[in-house]
Protein backbone atom coordinates (compact mmCIF):
# COMPACT_ATOMS: atom_id res chain seq x y z
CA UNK A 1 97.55 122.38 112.20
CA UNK A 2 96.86 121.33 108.59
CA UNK A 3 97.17 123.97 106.08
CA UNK A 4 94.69 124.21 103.37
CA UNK A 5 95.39 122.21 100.33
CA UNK A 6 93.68 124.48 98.17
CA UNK A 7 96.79 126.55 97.92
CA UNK A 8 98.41 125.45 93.89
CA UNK A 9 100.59 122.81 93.84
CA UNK A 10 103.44 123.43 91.86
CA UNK A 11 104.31 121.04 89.16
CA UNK A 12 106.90 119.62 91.20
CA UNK A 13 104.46 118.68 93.80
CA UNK A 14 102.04 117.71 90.88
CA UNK A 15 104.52 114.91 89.81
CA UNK A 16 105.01 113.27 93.51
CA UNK A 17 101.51 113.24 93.80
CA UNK A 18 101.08 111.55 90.73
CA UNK A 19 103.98 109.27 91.21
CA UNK A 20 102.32 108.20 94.16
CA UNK A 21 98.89 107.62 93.18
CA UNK A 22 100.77 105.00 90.50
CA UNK A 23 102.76 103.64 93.49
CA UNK A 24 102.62 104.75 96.95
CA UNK A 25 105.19 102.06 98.13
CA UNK A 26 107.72 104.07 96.06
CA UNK A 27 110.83 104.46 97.63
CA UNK A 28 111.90 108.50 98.59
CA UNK A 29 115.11 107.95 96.84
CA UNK A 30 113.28 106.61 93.40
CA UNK A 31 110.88 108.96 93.80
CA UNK A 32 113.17 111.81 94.33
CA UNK A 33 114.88 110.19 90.79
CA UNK A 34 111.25 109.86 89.00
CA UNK A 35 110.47 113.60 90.26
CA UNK A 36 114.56 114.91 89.57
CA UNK A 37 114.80 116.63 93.09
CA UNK A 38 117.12 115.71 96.16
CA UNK A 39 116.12 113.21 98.42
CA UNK A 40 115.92 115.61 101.12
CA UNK A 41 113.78 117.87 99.16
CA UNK A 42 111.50 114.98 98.09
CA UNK A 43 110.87 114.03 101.66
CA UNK A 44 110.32 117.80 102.45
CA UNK A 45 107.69 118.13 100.16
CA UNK A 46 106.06 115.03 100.56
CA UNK A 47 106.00 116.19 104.29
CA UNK A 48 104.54 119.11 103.30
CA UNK A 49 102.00 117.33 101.08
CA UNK A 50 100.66 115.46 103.82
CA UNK A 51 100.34 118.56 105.89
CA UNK A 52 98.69 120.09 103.76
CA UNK A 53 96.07 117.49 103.14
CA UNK A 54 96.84 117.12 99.58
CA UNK A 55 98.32 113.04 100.60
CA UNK A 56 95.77 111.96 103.00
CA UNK A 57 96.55 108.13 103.14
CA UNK A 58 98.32 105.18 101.50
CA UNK A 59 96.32 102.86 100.51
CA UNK A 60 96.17 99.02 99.39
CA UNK A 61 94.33 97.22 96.71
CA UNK A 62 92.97 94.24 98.01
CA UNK A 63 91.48 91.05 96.04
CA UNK A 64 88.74 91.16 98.09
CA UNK A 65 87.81 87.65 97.36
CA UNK A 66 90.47 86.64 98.90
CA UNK A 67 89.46 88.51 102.33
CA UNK A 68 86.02 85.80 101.84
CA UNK A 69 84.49 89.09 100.44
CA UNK A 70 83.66 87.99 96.46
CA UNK A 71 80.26 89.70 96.49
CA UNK A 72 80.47 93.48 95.44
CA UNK A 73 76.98 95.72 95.67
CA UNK A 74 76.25 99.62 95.34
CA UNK A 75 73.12 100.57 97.18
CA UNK A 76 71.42 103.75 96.82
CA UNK A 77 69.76 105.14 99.87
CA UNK A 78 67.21 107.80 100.03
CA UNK A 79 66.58 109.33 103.51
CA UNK A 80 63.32 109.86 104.82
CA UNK A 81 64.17 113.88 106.30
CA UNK A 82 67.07 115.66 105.20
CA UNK A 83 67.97 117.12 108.90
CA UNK A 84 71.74 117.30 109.76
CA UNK A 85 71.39 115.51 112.53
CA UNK A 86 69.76 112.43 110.79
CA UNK A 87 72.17 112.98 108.15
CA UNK A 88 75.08 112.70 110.31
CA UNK A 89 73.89 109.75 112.49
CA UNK A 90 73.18 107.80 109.13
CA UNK A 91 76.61 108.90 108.20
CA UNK A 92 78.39 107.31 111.42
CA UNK A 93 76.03 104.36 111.47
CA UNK A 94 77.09 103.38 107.93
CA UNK A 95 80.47 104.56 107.88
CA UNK A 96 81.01 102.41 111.05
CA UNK A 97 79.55 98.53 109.60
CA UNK A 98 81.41 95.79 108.34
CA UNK A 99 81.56 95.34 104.57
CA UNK A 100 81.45 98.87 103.61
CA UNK A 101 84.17 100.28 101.67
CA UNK A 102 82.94 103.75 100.56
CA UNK A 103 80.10 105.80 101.37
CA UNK A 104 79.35 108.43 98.86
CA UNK A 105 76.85 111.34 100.23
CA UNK A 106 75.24 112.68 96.94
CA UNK A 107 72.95 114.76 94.94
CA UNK A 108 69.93 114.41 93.08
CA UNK A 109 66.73 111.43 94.36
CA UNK A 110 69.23 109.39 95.92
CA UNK A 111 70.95 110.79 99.06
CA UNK A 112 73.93 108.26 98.81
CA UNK A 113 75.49 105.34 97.44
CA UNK A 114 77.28 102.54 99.99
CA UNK A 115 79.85 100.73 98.29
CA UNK A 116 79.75 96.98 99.92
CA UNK A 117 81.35 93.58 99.86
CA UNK A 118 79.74 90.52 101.29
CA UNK A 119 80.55 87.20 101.67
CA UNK A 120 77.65 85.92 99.65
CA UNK A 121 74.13 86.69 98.85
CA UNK A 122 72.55 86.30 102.00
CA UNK A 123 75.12 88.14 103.74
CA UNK A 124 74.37 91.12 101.41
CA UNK A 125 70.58 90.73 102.28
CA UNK A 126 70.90 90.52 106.03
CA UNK A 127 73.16 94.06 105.40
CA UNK A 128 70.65 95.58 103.43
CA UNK A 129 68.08 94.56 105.87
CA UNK A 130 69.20 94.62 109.31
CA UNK A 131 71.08 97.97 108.39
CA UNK A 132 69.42 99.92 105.75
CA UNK A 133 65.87 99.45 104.88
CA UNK A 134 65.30 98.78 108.84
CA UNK A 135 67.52 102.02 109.60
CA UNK A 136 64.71 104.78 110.88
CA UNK A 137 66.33 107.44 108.59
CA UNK A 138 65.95 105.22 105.51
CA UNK A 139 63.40 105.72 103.02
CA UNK A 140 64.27 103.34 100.19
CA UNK A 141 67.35 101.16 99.60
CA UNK A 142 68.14 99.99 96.27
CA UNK A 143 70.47 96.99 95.52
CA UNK A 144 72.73 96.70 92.23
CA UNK A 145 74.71 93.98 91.97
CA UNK A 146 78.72 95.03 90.70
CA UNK A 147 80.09 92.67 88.00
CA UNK A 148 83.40 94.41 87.88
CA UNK A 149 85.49 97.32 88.77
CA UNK A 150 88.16 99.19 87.54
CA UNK A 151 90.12 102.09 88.41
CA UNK A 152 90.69 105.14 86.00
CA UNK A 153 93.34 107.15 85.92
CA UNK A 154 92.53 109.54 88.72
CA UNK A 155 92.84 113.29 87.81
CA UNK A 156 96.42 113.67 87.55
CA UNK A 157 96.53 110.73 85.45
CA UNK A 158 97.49 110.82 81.34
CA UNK A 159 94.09 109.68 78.62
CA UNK A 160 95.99 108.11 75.69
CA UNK A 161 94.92 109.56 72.35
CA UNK A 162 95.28 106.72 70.21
């Protein structure tokens, strides 16, 4: 049974967790160095951390051009109804196609913003059409094209000043 991962992290905790969003293929022992606990403790917490919730995965980065996936596209989709039970099949049905990476479920005229990569252009059509704009909880679909990406800090992460 997880344990709620609203409870405060301590700033031990605080520094594994940001160790590990820098590199989660650190080793415990360098870890336990970076953080200046035990081994033993480290893998405790760490443990504990998952538990918790707080660590919910390791991840990879992936070129995903290399995967035959060059083509990058956020589209914003607008439901028709805002039931929960059309919300929740759209949900699935997304969260379950090929090509999409992250599905963001959001505020304001858009209800949420699908994070895909496609082979090519027409690839990225036949998604948008045999998947979205057909979808029968799909009001509009809009298509923007990503030119690049780049990740941020995250929130544990330092801004430089200079």
């Amino acid at each position: 049974m997880a344990i709620s991962p609203s409870a405060s992290l301590d700033d031990v905790d605080r520094r594994i967790v940001e160790a590990l969003a820098a590199d989660a293929r650190i080793s415990n022992a360098a870890l336990a160095e970076q953080v200046g606990i035990a081994p033993s403790t480290c893998l405790t917490r760490v443990a504990r951390l998952r538990e918790r919730d707080v660590l919910r995965g390791f991840h990879a980065e992936v070129d995903l051009a290399a995967l035959g996936r060059p083509l990058q596209a956020v589209v914003a989709v607008r439901l028709a109804a805002h039931d929960r039970e059309q919300i929740q099949r759209f949900t699935e049905t997304i969260n379950a196609l090929p090509g999409v990476l992250m599905v963001f479920h959001v505020t304001g005229q858009i209800d949420y913003l699908v994070w895909v990569a496609a082979t090519d252009t027409q690839d990225l059509r036949r998604f948008v059409v045999d998947h979205l704009t057909t979808h029968p909880a799909v009001a509009h679909a809009e298509t923007s094209l990503v030119y690049e990406h780049t990740r941020g800090p995250g929130v544990l992460g330092s801004v430089d000043a200079g």
